[in-house]
PDB file of N, CA and C in Angstrom:
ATOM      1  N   UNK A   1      -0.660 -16.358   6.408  1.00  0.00           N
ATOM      2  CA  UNK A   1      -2.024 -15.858   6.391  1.00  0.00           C
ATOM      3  C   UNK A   1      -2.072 -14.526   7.152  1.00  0.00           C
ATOM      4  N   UNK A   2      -2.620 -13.365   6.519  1.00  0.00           N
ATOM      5  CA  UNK A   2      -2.301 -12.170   7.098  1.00  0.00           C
ATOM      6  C   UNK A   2      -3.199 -11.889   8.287  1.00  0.00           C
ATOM      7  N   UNK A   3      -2.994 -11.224   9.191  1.00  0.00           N
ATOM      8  CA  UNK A   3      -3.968 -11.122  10.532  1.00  0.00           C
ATOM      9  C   UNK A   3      -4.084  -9.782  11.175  1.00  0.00           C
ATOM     10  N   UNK A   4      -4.669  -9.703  12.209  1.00  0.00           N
ATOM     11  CA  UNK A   4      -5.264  -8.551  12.869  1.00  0.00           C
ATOM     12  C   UNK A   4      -3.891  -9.023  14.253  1.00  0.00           C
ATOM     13  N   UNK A   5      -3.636  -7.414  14.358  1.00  0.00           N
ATOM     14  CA  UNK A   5      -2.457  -7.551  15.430  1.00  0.00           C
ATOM     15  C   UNK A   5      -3.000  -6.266  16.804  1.00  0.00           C
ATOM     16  N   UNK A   6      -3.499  -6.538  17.893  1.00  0.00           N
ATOM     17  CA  UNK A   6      -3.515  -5.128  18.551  1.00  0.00           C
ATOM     18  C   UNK A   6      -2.019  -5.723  19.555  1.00  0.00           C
ATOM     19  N   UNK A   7      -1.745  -4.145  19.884  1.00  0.00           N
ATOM     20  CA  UNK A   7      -0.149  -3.774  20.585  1.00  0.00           C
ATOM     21  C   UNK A   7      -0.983  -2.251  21.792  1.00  0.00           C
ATOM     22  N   UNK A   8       0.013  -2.564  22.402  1.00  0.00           N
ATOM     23  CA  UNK A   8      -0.311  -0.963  23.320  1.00  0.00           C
ATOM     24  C   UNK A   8       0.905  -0.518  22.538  1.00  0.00           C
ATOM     25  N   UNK A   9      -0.085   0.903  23.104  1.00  0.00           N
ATOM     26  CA  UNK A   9       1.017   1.961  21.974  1.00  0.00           C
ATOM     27  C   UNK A   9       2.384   2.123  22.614  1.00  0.00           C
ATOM     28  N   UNK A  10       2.606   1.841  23.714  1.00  0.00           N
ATOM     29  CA  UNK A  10       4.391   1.528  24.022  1.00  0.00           C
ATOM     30  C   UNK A  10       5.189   0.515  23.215  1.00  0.00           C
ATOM     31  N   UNK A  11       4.678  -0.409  23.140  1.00  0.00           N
ATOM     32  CA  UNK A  11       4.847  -1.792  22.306  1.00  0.00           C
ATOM     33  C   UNK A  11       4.905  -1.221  20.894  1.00  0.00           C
ATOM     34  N   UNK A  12       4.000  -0.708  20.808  1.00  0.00           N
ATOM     35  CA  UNK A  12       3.882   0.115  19.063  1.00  0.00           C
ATOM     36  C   UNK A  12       5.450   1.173  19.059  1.00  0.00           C
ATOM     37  N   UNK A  13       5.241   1.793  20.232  1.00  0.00           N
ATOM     38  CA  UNK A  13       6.199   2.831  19.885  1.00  0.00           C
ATOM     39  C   UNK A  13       7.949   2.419  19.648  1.00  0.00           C
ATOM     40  N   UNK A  14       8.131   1.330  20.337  1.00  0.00           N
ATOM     41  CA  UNK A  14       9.291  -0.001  20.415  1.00  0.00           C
ATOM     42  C   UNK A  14       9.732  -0.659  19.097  1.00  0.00           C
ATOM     43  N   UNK A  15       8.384  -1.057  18.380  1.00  0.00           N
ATOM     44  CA  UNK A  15       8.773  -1.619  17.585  1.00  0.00           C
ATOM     45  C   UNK A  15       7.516  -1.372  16.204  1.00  0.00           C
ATOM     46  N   UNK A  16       7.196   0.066  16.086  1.00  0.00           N
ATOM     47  CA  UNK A  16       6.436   0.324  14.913  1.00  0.00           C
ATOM     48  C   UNK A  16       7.426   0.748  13.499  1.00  0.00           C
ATOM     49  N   UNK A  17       8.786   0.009  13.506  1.00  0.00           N
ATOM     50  CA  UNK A  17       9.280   0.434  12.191  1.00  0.00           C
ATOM     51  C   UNK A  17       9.134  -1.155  11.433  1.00  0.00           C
ATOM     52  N   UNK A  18       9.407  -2.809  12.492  1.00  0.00           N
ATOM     53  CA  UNK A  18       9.122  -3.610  12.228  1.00  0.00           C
ATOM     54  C   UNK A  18       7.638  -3.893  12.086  1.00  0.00           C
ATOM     55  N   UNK A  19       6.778  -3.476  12.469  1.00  0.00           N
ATOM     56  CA  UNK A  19       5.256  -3.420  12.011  1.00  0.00           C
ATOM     57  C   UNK A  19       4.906  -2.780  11.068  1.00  0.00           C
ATOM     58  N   UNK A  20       5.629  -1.215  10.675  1.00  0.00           N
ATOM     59  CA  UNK A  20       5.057  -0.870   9.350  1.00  0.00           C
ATOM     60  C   UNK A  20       5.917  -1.802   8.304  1.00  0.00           C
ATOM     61  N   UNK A  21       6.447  -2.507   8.601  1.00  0.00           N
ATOM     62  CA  UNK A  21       7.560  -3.352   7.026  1.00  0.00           C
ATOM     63  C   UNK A  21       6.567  -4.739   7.006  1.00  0.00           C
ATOM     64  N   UNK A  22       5.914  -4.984   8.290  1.00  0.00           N
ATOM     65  CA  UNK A  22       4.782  -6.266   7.986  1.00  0.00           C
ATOM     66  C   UNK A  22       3.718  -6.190   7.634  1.00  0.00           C
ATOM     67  N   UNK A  23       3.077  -4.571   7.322  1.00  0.00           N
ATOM     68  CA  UNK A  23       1.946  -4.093   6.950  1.00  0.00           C
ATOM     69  C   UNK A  23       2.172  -4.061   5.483  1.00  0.00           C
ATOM     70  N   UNK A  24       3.731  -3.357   5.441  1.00  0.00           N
ATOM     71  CA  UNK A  24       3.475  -3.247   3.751  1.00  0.00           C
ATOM     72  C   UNK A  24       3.714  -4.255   3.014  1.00  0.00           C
ATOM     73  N   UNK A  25       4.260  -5.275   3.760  1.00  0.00           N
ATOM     74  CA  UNK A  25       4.475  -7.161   2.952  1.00  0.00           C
ATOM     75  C   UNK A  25       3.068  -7.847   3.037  1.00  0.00           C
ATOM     76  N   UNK A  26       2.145  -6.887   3.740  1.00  0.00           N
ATOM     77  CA  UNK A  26       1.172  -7.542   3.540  1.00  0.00           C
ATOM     78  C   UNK A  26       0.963  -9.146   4.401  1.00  0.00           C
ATOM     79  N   UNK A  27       1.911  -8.661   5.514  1.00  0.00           N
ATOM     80  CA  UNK A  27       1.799  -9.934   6.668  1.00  0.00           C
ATOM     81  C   UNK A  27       0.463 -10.005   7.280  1.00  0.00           C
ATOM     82  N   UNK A  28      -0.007  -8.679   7.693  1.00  0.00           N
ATOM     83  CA  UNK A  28      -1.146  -8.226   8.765  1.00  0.00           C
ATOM     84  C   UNK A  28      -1.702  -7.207   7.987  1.00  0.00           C
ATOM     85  N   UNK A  29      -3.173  -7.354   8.455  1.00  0.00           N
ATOM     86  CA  UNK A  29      -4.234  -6.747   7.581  1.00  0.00           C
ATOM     87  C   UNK A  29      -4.151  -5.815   8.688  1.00  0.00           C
ATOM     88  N   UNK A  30      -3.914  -5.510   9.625  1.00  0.00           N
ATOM     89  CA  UNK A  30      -4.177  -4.391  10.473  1.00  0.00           C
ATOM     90  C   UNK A  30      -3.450  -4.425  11.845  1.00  0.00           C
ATOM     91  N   UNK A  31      -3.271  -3.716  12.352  1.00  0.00           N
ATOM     92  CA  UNK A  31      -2.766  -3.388  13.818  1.00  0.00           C
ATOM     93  C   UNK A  31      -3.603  -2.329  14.578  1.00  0.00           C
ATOM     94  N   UNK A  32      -3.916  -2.790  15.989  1.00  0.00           N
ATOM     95  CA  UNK A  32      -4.994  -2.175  16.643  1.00  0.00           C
ATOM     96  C   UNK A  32      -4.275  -1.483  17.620  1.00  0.00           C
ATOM     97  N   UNK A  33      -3.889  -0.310  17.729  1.00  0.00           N
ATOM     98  CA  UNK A  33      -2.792  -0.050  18.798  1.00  0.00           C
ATOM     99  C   UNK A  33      -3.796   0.635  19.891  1.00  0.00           C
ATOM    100  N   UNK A  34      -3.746   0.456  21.216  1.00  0.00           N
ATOM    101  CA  UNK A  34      -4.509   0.724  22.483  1.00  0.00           C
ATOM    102  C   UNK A  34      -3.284   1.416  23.045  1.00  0.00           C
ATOM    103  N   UNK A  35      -4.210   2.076  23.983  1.00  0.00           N
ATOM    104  CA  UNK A  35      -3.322   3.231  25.272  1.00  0.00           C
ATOM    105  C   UNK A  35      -4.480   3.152  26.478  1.00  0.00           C
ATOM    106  N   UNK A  36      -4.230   2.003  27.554  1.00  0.00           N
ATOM    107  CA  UNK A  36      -4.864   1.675  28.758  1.00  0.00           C
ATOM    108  C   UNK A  36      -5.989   0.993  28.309  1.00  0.00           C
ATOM    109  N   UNK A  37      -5.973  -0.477  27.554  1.00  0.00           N
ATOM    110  CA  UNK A  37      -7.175  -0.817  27.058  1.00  0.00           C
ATOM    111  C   UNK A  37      -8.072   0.271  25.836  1.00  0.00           C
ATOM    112  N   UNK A  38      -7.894   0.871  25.417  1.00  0.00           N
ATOM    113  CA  UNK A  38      -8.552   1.892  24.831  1.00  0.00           C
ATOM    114  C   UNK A  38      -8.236   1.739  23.169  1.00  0.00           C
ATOM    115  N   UNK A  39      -8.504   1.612  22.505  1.00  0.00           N
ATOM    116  CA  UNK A  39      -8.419   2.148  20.913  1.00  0.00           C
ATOM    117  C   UNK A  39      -7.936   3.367  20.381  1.00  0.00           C
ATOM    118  N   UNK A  40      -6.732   3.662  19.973  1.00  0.00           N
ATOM    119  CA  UNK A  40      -6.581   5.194  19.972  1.00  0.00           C
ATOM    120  C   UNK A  40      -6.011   4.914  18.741  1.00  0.00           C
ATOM    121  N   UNK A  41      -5.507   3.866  17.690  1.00  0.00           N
ATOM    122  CA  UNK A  41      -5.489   3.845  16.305  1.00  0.00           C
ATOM    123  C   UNK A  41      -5.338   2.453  15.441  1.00  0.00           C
ATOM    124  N   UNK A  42      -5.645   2.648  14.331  1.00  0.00           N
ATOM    125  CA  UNK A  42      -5.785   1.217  13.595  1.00  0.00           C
ATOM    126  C   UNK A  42      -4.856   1.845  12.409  1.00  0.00           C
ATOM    127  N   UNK A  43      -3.958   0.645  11.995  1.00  0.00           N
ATOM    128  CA  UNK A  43      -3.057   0.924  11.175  1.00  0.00           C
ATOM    129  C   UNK A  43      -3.407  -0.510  10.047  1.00  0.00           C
ATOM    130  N   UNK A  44      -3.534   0.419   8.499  1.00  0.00           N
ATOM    131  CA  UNK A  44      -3.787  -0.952   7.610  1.00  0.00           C
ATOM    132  C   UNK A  44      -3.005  -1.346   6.297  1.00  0.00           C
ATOM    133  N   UNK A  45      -2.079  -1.717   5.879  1.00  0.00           N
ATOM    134  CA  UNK A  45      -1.817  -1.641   4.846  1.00  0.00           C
ATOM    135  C   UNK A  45      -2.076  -1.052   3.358  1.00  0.00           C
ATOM    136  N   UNK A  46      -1.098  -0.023   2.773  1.00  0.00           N
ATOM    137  CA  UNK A  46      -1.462   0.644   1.922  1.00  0.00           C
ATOM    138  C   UNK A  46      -2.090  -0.096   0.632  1.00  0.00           C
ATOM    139  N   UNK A  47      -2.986   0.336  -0.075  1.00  0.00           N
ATOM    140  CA  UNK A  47      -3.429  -0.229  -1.162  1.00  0.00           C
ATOM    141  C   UNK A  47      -2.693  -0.477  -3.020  1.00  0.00           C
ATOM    142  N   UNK A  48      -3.008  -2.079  -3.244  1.00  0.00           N
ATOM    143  CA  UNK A  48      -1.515  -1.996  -4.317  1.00  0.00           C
ATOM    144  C   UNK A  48      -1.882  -0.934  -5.100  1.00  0.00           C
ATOM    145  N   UNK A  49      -1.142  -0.277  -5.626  1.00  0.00           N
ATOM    146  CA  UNK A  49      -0.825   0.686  -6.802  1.00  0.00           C
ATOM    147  C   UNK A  49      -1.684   0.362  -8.238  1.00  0.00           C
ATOM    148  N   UNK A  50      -2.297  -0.592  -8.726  1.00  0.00           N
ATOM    149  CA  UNK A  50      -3.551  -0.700  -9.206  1.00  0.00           C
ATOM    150  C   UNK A  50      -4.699  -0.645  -8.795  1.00  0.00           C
ATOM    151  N   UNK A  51      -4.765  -1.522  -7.848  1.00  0.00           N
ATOM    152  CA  UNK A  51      -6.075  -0.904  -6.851  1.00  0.00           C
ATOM    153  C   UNK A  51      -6.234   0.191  -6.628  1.00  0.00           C
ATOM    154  N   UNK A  52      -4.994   0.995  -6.043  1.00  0.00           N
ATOM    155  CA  UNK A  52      -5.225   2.636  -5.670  1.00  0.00           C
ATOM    156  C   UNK A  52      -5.767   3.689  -7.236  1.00  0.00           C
ATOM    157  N   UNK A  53      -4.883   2.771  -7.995  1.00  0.00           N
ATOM    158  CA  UNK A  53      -5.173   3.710  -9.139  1.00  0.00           C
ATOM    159  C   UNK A  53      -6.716   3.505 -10.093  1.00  0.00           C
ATOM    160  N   UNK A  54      -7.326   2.467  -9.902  1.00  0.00           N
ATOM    161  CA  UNK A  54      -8.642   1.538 -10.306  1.00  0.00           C
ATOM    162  C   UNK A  54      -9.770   2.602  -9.413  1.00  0.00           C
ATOM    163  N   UNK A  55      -9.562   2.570  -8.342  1.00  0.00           N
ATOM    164  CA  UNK A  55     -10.392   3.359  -7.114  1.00  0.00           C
ATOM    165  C   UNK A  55     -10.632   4.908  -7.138  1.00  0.00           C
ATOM    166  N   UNK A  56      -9.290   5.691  -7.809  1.00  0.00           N
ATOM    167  CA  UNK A  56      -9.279   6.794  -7.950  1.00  0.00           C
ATOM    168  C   UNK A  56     -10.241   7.261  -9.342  1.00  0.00           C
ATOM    169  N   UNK A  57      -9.636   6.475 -10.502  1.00  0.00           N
ATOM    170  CA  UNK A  57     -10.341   7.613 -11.623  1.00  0.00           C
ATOM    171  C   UNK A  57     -11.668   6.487 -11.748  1.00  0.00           C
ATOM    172  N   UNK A  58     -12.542   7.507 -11.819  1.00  0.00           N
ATOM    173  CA  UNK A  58     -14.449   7.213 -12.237  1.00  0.00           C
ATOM    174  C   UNK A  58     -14.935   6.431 -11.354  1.00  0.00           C
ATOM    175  N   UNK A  59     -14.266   7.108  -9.832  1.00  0.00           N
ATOM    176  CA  UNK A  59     -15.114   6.521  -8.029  1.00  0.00           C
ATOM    177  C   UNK A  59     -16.297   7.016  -8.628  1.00  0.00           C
ATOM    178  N   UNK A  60     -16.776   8.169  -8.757  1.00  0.00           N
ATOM    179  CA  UNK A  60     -18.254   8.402  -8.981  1.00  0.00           C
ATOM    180  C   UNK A  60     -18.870   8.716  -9.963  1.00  0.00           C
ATOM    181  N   UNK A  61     -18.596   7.966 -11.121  1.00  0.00           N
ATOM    182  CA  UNK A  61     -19.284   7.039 -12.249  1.00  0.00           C
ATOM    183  C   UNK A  61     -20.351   6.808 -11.752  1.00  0.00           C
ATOM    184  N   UNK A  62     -21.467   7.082 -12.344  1.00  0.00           N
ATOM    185  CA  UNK A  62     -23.175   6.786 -11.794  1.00  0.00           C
ATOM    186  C   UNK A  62     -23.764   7.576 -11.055  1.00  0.00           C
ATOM    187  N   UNK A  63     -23.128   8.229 -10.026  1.00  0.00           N
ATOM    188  CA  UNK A  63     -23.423   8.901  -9.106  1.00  0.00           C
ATOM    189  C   UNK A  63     -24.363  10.329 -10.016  1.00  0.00           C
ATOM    190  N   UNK A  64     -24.283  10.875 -10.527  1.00  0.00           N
ATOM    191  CA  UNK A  64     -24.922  11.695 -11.104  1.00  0.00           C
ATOM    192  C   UNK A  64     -25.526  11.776 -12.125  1.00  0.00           C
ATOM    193  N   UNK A  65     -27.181  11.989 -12.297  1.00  0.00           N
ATOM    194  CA  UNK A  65     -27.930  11.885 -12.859  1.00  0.00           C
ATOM    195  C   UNK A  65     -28.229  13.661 -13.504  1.00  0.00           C
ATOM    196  N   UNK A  66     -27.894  12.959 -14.842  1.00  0.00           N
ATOM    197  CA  UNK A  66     -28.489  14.360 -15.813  1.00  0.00           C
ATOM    198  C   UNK A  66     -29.914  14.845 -16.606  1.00  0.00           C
ATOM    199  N   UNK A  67     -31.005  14.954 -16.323  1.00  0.00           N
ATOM    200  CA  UNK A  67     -32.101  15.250 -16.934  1.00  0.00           C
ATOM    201  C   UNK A  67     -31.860  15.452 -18.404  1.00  0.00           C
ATOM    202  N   UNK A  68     -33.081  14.875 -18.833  1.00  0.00           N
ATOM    203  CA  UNK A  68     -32.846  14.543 -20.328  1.00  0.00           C
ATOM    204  C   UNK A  68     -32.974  15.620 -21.067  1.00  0.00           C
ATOM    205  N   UNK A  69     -33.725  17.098 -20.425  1.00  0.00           N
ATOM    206  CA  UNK A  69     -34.184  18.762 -20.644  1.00  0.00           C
ATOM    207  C   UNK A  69     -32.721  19.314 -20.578  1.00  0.00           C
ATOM    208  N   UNK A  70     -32.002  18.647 -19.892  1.00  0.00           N
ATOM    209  CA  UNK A  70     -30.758  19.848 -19.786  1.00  0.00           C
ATOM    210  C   UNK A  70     -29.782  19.536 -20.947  1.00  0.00           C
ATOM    211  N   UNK A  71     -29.341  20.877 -21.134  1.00  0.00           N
ATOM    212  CA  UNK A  71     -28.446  21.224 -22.602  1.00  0.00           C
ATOM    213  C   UNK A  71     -26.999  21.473 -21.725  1.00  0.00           C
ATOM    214  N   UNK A  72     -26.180  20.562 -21.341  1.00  0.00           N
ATOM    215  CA  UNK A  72     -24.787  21.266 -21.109  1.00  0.00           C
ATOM    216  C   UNK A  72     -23.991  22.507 -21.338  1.00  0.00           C
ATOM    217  N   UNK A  73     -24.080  22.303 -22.998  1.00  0.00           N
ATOM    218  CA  UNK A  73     -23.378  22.729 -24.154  1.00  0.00           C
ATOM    219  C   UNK A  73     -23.776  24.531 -24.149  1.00  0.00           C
ATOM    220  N   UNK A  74     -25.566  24.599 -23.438  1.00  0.00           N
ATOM    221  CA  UNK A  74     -26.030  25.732 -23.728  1.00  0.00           C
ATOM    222  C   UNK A  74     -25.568  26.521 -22.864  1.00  0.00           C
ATOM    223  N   UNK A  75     -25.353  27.975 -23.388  1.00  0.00           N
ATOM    224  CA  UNK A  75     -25.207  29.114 -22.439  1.00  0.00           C
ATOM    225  C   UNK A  75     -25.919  29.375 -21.321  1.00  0.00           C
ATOM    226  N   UNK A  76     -25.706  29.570 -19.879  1.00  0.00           N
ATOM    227  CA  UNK A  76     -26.308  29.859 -18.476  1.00  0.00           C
ATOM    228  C   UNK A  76     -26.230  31.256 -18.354  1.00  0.00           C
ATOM    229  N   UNK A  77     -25.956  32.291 -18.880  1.00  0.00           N
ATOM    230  CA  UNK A  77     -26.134  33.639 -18.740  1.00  0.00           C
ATOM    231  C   UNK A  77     -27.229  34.196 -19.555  1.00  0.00           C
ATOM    232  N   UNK A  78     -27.804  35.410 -19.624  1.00  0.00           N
ATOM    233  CA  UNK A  78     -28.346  36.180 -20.628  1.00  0.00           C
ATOM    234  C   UNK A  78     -27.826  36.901 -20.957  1.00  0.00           C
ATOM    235  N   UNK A  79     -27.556  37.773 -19.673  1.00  0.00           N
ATOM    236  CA  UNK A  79     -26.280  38.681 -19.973  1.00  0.00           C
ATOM    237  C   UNK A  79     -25.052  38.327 -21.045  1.00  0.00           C
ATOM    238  N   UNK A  80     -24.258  39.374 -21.777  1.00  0.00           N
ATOM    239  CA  UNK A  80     -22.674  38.791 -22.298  1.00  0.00           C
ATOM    240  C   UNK A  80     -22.083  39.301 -20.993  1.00  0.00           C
ATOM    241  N   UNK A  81     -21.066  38.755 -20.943  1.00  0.00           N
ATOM    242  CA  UNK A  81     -19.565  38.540 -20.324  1.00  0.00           C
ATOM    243  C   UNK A  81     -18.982  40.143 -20.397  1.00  0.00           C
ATOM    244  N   UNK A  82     -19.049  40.380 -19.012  1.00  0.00           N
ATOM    245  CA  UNK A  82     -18.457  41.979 -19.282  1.00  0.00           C
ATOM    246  C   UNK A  82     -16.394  41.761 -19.427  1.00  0.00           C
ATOM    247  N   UNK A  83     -16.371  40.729 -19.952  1.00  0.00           N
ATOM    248  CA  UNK A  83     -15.227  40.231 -20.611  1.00  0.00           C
ATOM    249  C   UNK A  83     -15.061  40.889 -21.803  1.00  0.00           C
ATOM    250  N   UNK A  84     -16.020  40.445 -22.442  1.00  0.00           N
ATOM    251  CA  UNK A  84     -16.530  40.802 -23.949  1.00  0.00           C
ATOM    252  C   UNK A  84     -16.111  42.553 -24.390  1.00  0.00           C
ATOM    253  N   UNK A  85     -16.356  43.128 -23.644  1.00  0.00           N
ATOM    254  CA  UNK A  85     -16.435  44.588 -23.038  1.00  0.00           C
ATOM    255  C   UNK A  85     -14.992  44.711 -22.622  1.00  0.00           C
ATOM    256  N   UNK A  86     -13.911  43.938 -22.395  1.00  0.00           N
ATOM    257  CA  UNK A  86     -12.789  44.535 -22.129  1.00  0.00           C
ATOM    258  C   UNK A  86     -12.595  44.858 -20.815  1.00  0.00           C
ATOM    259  N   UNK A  87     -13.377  44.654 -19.908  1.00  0.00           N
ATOM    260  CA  UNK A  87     -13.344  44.295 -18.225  1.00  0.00           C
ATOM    261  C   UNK A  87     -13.293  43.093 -17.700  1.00  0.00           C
ATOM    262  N   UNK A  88     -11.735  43.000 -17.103  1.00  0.00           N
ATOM    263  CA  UNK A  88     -11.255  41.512 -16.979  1.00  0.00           C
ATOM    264  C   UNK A  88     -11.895  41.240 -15.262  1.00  0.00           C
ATOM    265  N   UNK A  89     -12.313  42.750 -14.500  1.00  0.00           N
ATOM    266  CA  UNK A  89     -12.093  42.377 -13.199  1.00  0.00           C
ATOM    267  C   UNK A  89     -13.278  43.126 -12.871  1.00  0.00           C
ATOM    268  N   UNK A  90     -14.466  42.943 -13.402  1.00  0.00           N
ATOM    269  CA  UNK A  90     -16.037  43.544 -13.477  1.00  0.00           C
ATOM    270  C   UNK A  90     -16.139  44.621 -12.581  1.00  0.00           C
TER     271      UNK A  90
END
Protein backbone atom coordinates (compact mmCIF):
# COMPACT_ATOMS: atom_id res chain seq x y z
CA UNK A 1 0.00 0.00 0.00
CA UNK A 2 1.75 3.12 -1.16
CA UNK A 3 2.42 5.92 1.56
CA UNK A 4 3.59 9.31 2.53
CA UNK A 5 7.34 9.14 3.67
CA UNK A 6 8.97 12.50 5.34
CA UNK A 7 13.09 12.11 5.75
CA UNK A 8 15.42 15.12 6.73
CA UNK A 9 17.18 16.10 3.89
CA UNK A 10 20.51 14.38 5.20
CA UNK A 11 18.62 11.12 5.29
CA UNK A 12 17.31 12.15 1.78
CA UNK A 13 20.70 13.04 0.70
CA UNK A 14 22.07 9.24 1.95
CA UNK A 15 19.70 7.50 0.44
CA UNK A 16 17.59 9.55 -2.34
CA UNK A 17 18.67 7.13 -5.25
CA UNK A 18 16.74 4.22 -3.20
CA UNK A 19 13.72 6.60 -2.74
CA UNK A 20 13.55 7.83 -6.21
CA UNK A 21 13.37 3.79 -7.44
CA UNK A 22 10.32 3.56 -4.66
CA UNK A 23 8.63 6.57 -6.07
CA UNK A 24 8.81 5.33 -9.50
CA UNK A 25 7.48 1.58 -8.44
CA UNK A 26 4.99 3.44 -7.12
CA UNK A 27 5.77 2.22 -3.41
CA UNK A 28 5.15 5.87 -1.91
CA UNK A 29 2.90 8.46 -3.05
CA UNK A 30 5.26 11.05 -1.76
CA UNK A 31 8.27 11.95 0.32
CA UNK A 32 8.31 15.02 2.54
CA UNK A 33 11.92 15.93 2.91
CA UNK A 34 12.54 18.63 5.99
CA UNK A 35 15.81 20.62 6.90
CA UNK A 36 15.43 21.42 10.92
CA UNK A 37 11.76 20.43 11.14
CA UNK A 38 10.94 22.61 8.18
CA UNK A 39 9.45 21.56 4.70
CA UNK A 40 11.84 22.45 2.05
CA UNK A 41 10.49 19.70 -0.61
CA UNK A 42 7.89 17.11 -1.56
CA UNK A 43 8.83 14.55 -3.99
CA UNK A 44 5.86 12.53 -5.96
CA UNK A 45 5.88 10.01 -8.35
CA UNK A 46 5.91 10.64 -12.02
CA UNK A 47 2.64 10.24 -13.84
CA UNK A 48 1.97 6.84 -16.01
CA UNK A 49 2.63 7.69 -19.57
CA UNK A 50 -1.17 7.57 -20.41
CA UNK A 51 -2.20 9.62 -17.83
CA UNK A 52 0.57 12.11 -18.73
CA UNK A 53 -0.42 11.84 -22.22
CA UNK A 54 -4.61 11.95 -21.48
CA UNK A 55 -3.76 15.30 -19.33
CA UNK A 56 -1.71 16.95 -21.94
CA UNK A 57 -3.78 17.10 -25.26
CA UNK A 58 -7.42 19.07 -24.80
CA UNK A 59 -6.42 20.20 -20.76
CA UNK A 60 -8.44 23.19 -21.89
CA UNK A 61 -11.28 21.82 -23.80
CA UNK A 62 -14.22 24.09 -22.54
CA UNK A 63 -12.29 26.61 -21.25
CA UNK A 64 -13.08 28.99 -24.04
CA UNK A 65 -16.10 30.41 -25.05
CA UNK A 66 -16.71 31.71 -28.67
CA UNK A 67 -19.61 34.19 -29.37
CA UNK A 68 -21.99 33.10 -31.76
CA UNK A 69 -21.28 36.95 -33.85
CA UNK A 70 -17.74 35.97 -34.31
CA UNK A 71 -16.55 34.78 -37.82
CA UNK A 72 -13.03 33.07 -37.27
CA UNK A 73 -12.60 32.42 -40.85
CA UNK A 74 -13.13 36.36 -41.46
CA UNK A 75 -10.40 38.78 -42.18
CA UNK A 76 -9.20 41.17 -38.97
CA UNK A 77 -7.48 43.80 -41.09
CA UNK A 78 -8.88 46.45 -43.52
CA UNK A 79 -5.86 47.28 -44.59
CA UNK A 80 -4.01 44.52 -47.31
CA UNK A 81 -0.84 43.07 -46.10
CA UNK A 82 2.02 45.28 -47.12
CA UNK A 83 3.18 41.65 -48.00
CA UNK A 84 0.96 41.86 -50.87
CA UNK A 85 3.14 44.90 -51.98
CA UNK A 86 6.35 42.95 -51.88
CA UNK A 87 7.51 44.27 -48.34
CA UNK A 88 8.43 41.32 -46.31
CA UNK A 89 9.81 43.59 -43.36
CA UNK A 90 7.14 46.73 -43.42
Amino acid sequence: MPTTQTISASEFKATCLNILDRLANHELDRVIITKRGRTVGVLTPPDQLADAVRNIHGFMRGSVIIADDVDLTAPILDEPFTAENGDLHG
